[in-house]
PDB file of N, CA and C in Angstrom:
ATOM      1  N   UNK A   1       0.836  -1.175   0.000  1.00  0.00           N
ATOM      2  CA  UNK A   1       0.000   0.000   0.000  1.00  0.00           C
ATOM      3  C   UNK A   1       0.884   1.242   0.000  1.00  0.00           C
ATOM      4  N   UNK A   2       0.681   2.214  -0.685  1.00  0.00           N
ATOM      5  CA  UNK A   2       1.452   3.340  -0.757  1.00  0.00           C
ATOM      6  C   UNK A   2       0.434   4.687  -0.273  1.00  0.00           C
ATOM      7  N   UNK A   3       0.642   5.418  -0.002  1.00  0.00           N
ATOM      8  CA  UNK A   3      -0.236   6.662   0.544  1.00  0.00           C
ATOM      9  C   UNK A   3       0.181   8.030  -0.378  1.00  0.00           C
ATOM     10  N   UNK A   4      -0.410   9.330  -1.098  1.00  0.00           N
ATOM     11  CA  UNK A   4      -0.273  10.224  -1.408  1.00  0.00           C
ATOM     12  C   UNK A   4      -1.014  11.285  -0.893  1.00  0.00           C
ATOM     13  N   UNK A   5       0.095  12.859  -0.682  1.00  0.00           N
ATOM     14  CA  UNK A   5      -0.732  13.421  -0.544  1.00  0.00           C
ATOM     15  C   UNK A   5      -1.238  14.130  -1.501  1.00  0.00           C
ATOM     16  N   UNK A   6      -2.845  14.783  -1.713  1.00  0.00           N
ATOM     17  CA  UNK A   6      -2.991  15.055  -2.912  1.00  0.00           C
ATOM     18  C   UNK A   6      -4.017  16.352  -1.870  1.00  0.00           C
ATOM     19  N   UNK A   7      -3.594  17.708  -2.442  1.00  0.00           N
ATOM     20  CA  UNK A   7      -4.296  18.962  -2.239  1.00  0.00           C
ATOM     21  C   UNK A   7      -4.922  19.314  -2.852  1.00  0.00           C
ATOM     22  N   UNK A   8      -4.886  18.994  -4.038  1.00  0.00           N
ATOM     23  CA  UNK A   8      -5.626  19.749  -4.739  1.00  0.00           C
ATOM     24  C   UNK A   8      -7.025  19.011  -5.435  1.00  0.00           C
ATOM     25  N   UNK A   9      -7.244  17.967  -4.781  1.00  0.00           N
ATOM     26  CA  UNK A   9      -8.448  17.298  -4.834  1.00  0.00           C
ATOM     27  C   UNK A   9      -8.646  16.269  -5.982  1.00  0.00           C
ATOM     28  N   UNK A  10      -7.406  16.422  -6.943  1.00  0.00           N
ATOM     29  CA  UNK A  10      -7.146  15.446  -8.540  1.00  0.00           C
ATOM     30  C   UNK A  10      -6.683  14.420  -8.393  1.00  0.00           C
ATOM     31  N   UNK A  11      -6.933  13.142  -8.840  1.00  0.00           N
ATOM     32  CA  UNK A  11      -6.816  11.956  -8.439  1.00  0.00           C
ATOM     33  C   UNK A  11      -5.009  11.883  -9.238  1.00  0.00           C
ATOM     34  N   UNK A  12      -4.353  10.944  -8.878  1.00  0.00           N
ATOM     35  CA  UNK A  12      -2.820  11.118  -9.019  1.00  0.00           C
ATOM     36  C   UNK A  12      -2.489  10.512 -10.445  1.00  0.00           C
ATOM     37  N   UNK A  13      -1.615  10.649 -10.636  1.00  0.00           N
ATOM     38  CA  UNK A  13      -1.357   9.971 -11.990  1.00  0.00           C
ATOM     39  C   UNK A  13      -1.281   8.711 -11.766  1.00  0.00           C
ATOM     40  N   UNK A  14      -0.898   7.974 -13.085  1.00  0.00           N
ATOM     41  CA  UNK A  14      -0.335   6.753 -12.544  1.00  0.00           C
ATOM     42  C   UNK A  14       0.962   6.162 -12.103  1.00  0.00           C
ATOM     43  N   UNK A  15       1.682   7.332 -11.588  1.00  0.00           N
ATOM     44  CA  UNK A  15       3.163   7.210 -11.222  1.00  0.00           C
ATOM     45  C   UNK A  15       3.061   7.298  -9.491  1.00  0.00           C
ATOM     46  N   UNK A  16       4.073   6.152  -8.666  1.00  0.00           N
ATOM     47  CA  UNK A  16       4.133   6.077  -7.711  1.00  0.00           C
ATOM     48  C   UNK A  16       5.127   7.595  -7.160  1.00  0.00           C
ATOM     49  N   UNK A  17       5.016   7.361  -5.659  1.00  0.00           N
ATOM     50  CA  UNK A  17       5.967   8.443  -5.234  1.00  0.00           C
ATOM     51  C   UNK A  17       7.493   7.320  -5.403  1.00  0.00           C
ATOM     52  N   UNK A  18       8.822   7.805  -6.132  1.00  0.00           N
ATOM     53  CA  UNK A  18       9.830   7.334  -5.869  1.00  0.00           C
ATOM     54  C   UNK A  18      10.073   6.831  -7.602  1.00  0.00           C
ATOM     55  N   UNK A  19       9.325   7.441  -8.304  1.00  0.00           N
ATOM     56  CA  UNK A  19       9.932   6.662  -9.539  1.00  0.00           C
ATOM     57  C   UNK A  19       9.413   8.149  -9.827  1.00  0.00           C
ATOM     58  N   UNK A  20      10.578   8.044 -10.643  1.00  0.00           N
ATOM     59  CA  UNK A  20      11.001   9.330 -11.708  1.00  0.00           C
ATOM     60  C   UNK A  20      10.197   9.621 -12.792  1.00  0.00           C
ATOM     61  N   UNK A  21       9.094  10.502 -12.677  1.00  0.00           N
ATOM     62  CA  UNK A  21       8.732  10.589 -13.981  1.00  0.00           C
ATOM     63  C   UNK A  21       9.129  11.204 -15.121  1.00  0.00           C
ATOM     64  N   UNK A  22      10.036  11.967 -14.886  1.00  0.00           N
ATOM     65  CA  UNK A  22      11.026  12.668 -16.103  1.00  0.00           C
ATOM     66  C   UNK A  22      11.569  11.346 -16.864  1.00  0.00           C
ATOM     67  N   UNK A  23      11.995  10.328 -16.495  1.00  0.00           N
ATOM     68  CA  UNK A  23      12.529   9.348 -16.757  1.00  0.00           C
ATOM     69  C   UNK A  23      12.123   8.188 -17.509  1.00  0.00           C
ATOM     70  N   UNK A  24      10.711   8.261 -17.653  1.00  0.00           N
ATOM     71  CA  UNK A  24       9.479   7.475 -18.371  1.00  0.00           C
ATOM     72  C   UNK A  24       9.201   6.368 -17.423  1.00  0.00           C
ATOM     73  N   UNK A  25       9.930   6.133 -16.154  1.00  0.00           N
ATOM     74  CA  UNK A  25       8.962   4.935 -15.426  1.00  0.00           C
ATOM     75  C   UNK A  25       7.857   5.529 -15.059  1.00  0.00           C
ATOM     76  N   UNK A  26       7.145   4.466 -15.302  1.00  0.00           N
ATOM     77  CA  UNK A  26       5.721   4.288 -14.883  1.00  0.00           C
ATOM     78  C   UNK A  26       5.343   2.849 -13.986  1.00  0.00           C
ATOM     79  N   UNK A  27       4.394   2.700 -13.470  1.00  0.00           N
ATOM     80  CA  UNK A  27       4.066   1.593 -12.558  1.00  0.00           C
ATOM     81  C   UNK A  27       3.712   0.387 -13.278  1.00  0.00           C
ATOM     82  N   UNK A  28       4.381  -0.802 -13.135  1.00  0.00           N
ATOM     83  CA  UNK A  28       4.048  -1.227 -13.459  1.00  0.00           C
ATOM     84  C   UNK A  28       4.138  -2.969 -13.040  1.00  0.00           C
ATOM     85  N   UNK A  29       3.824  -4.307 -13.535  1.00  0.00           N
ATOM     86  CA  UNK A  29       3.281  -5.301 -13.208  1.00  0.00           C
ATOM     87  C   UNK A  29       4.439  -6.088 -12.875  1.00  0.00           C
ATOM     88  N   UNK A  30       3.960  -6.017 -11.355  1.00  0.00           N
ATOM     89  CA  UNK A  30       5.495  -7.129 -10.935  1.00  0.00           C
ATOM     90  C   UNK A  30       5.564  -8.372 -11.429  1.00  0.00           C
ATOM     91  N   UNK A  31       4.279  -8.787 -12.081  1.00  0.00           N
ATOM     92  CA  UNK A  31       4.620 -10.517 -12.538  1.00  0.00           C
ATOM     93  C   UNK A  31       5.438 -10.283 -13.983  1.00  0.00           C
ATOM     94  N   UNK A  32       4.725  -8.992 -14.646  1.00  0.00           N
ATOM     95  CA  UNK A  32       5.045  -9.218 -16.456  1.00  0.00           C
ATOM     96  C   UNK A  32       5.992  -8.348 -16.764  1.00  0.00           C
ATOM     97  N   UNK A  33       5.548  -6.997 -15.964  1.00  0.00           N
ATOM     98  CA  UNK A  33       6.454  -6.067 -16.151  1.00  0.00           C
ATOM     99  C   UNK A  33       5.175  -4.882 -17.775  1.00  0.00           C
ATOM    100  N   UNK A  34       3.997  -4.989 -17.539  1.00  0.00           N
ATOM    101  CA  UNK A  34       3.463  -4.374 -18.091  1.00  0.00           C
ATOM    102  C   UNK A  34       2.959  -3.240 -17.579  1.00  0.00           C
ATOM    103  N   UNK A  35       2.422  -1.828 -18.695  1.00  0.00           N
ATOM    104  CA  UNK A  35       1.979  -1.010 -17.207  1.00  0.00           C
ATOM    105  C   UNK A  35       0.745  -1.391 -16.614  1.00  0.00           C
ATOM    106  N   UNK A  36       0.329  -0.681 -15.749  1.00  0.00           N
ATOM    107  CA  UNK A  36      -0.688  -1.014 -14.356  1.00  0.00           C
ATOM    108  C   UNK A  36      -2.196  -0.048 -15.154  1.00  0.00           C
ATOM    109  N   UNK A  37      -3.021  -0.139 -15.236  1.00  0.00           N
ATOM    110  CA  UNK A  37      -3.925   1.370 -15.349  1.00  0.00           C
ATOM    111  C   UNK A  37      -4.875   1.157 -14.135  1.00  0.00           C
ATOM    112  N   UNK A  38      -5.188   2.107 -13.734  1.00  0.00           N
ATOM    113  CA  UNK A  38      -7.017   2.518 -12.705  1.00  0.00           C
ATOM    114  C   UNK A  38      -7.783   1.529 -13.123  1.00  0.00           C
ATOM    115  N   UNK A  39      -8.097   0.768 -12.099  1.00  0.00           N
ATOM    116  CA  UNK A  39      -9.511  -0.006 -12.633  1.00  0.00           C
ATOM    117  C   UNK A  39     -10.401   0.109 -10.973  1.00  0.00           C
ATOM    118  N   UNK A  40     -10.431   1.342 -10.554  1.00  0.00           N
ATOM    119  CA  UNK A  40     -11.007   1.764  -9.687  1.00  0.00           C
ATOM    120  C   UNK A  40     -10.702   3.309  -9.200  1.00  0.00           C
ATOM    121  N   UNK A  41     -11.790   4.216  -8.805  1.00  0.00           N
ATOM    122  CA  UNK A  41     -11.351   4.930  -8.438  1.00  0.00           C
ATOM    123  C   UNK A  41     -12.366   5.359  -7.374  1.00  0.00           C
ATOM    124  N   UNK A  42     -12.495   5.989  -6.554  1.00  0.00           N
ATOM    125  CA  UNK A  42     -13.267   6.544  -5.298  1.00  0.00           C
ATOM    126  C   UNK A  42     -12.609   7.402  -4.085  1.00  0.00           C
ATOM    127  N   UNK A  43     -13.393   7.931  -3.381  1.00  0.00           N
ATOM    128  CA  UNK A  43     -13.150   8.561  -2.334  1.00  0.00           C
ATOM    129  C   UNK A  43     -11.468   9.008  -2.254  1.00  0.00           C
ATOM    130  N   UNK A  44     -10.614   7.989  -1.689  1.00  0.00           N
ATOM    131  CA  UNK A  44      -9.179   8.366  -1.056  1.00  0.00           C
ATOM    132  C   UNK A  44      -8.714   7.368  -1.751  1.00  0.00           C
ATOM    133  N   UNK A  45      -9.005   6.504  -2.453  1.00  0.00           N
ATOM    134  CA  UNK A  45      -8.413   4.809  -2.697  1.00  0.00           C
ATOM    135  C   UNK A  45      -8.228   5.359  -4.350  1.00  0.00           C
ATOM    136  N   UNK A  46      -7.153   4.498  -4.954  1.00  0.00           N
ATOM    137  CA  UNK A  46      -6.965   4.146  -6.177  1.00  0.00           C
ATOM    138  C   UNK A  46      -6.831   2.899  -6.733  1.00  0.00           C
ATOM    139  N   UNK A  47      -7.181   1.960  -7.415  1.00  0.00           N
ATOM    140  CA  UNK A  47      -6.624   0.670  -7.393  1.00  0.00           C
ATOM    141  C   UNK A  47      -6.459   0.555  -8.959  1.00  0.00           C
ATOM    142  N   UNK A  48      -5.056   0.127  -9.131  1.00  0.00           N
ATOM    143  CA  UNK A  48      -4.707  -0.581 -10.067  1.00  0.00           C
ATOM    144  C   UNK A  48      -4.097  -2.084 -10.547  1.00  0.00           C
ATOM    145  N   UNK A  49      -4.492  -2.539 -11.590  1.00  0.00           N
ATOM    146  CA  UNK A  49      -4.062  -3.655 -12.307  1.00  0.00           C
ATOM    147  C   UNK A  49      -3.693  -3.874 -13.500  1.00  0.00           C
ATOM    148  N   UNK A  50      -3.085  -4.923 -13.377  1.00  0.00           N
ATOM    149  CA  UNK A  50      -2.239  -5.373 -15.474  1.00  0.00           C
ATOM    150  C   UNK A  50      -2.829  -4.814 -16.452  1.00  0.00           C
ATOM    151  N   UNK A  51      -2.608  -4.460 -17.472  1.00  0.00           N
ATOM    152  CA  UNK A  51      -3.039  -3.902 -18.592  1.00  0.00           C
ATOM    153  C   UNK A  51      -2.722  -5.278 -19.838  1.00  0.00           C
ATOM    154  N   UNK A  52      -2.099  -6.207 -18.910  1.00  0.00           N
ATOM    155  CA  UNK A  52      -1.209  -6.998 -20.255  1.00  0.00           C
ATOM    156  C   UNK A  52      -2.858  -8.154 -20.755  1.00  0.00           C
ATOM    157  N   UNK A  53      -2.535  -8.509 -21.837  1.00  0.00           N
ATOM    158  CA  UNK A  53      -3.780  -9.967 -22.292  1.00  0.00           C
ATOM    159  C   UNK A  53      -3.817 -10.395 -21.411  1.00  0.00           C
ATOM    160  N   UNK A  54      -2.375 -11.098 -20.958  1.00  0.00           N
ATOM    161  CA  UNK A  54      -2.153 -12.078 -20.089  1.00  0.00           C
ATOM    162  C   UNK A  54      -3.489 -12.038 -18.934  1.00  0.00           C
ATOM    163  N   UNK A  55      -3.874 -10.684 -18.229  1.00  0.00           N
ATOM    164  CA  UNK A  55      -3.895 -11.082 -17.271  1.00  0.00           C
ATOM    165  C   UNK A  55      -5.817 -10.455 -17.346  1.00  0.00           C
ATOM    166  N   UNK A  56      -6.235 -10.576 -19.010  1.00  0.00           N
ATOM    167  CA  UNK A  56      -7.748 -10.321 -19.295  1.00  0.00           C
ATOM    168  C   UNK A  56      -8.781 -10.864 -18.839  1.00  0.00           C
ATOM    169  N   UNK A  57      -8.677 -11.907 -17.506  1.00  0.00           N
ATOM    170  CA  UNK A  57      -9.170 -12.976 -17.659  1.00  0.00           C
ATOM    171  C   UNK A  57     -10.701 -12.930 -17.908  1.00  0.00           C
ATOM    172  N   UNK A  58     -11.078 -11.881 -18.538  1.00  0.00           N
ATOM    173  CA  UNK A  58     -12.907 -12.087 -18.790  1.00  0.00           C
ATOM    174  C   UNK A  58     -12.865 -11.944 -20.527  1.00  0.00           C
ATOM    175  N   UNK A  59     -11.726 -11.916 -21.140  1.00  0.00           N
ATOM    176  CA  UNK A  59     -11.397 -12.466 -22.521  1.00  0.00           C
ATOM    177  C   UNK A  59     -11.419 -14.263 -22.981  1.00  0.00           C
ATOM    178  N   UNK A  60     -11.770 -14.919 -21.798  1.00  0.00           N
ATOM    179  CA  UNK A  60     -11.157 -16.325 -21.193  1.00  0.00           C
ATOM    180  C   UNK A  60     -12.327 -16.788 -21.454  1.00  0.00           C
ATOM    181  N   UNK A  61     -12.176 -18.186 -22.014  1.00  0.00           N
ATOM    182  CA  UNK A  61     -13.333 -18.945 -21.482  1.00  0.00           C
ATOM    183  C   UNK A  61     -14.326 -19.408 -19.974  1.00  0.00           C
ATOM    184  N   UNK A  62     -15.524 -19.036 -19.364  1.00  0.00           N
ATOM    185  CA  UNK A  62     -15.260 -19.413 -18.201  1.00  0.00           C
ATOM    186  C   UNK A  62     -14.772 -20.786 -17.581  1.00  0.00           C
ATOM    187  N   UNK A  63     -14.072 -20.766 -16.609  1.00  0.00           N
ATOM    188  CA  UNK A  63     -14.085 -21.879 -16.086  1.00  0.00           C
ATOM    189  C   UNK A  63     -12.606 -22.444 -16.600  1.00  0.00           C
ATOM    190  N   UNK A  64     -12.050 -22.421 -17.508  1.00  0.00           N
ATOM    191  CA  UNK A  64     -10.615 -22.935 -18.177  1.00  0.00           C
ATOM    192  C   UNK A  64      -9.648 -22.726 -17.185  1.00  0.00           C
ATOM    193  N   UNK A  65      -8.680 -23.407 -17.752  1.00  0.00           N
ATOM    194  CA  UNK A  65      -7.196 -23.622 -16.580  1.00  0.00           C
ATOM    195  C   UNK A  65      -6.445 -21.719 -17.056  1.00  0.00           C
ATOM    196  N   UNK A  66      -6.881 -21.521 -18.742  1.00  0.00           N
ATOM    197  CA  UNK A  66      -6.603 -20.023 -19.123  1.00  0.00           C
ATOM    198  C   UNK A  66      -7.152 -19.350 -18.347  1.00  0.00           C
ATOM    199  N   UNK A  67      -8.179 -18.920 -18.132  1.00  0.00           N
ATOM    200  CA  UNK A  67      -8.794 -17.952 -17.757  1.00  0.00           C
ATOM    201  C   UNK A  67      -8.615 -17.899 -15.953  1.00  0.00           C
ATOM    202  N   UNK A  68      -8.295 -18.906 -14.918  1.00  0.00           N
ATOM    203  CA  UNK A  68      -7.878 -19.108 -13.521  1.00  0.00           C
ATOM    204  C   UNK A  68      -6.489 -18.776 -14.248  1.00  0.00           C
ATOM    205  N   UNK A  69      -5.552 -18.796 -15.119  1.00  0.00           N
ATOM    206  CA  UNK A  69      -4.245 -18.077 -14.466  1.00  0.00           C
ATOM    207  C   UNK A  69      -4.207 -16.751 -14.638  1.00  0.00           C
ATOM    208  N   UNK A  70      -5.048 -16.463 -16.075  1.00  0.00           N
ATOM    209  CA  UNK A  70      -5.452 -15.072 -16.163  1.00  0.00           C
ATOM    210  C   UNK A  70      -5.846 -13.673 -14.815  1.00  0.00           C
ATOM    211  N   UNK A  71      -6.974 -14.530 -14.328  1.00  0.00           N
ATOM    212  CA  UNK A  71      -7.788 -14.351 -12.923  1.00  0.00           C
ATOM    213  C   UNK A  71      -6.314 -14.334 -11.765  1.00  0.00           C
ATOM    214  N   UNK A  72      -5.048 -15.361 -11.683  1.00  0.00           N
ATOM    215  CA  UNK A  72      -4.621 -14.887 -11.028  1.00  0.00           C
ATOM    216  C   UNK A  72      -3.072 -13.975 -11.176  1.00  0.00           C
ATOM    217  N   UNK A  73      -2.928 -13.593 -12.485  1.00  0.00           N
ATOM    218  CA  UNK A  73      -2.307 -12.613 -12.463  1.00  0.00           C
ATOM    219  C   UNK A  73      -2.795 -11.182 -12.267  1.00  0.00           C
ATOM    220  N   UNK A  74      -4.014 -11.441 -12.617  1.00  0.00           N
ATOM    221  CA  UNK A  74      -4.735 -10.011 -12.408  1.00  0.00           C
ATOM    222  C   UNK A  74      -4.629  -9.484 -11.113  1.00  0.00           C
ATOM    223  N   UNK A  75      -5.095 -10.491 -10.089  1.00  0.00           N
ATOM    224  CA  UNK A  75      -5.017 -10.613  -8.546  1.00  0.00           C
ATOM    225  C   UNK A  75      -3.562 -10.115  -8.106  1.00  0.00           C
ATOM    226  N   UNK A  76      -2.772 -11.021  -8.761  1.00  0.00           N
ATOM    227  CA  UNK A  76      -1.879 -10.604  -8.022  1.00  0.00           C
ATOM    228  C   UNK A  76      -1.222  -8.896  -8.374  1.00  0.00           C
ATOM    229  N   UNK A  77      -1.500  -8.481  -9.507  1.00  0.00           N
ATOM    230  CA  UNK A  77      -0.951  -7.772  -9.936  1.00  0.00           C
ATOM    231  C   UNK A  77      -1.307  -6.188  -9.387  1.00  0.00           C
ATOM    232  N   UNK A  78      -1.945  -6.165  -8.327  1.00  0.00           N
ATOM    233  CA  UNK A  78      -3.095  -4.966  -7.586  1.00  0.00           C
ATOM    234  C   UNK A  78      -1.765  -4.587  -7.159  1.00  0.00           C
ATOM    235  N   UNK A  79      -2.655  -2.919  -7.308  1.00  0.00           N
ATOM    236  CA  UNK A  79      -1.713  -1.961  -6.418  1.00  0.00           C
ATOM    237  C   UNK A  79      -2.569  -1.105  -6.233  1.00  0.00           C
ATOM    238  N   UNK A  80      -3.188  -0.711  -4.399  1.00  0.00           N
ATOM    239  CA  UNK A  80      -3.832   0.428  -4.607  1.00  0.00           C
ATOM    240  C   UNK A  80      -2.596   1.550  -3.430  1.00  0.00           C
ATOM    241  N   UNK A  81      -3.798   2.701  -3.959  1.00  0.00           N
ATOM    242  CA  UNK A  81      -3.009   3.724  -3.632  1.00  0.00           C
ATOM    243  C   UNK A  81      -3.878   4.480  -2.563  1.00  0.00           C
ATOM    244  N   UNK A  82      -3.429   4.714  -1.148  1.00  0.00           N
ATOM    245  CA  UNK A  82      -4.754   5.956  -0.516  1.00  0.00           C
ATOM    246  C   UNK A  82      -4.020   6.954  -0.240  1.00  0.00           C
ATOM    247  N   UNK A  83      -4.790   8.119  -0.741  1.00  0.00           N
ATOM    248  CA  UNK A  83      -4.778   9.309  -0.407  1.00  0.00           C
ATOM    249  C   UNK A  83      -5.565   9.774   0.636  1.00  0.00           C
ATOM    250  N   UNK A  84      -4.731  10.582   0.678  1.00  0.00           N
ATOM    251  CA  UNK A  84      -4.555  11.768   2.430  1.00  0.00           C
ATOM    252  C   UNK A  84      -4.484  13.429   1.922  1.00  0.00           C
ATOM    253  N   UNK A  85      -5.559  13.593   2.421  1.00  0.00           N
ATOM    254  CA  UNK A  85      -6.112  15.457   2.302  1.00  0.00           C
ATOM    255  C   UNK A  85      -5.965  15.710   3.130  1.00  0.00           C
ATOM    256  N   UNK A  86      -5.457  17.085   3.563  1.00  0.00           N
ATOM    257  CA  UNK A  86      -5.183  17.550   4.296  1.00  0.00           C
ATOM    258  C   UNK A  86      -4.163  18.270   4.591  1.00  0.00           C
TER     259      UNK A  86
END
């Protein structure tokens, strides 16, 4: 879990605190190494996951041995973020 502070009420990019964005890192998937995008957003919380096929798993047949590894790269691949106003 990482925490930001954010004043000005705009939800953050998709760059963590500690990676350079002048530099072109961006966040991204510790299993694949793809980037991460928002697949949530609300209140103080951000949550992101894989962007890669790999990890589409509702591209999947249900129920397949594909679509459970799909399902768990996706899982694993979360990163949320909460923000702190104030």
């Amino acid at each position: 879990m990482q925490s930001l502070h954010d004043m000005t009420g705009n939800m953050p990019s998709s760059e963590f605190p500690g990676i350079n964005p002048s530099s072109g890192s961006s966040l991204s998937c510790p299993i694949c190494g793809q980037a991460l995008y928002a697949t949530d957003k609300g209140n103080c919380e951000v949550t992101y996951h894989c962007s890669s096929a790999e990890a589409r798993f509702w591209d999947f047949d249900r129920g397949t041995v594909a679509q459970h590894k799909a399902k768990e790269h996706w899982d694993r691949s979360i990163r949320e973020v909460f923000l702190s106003r104030g």
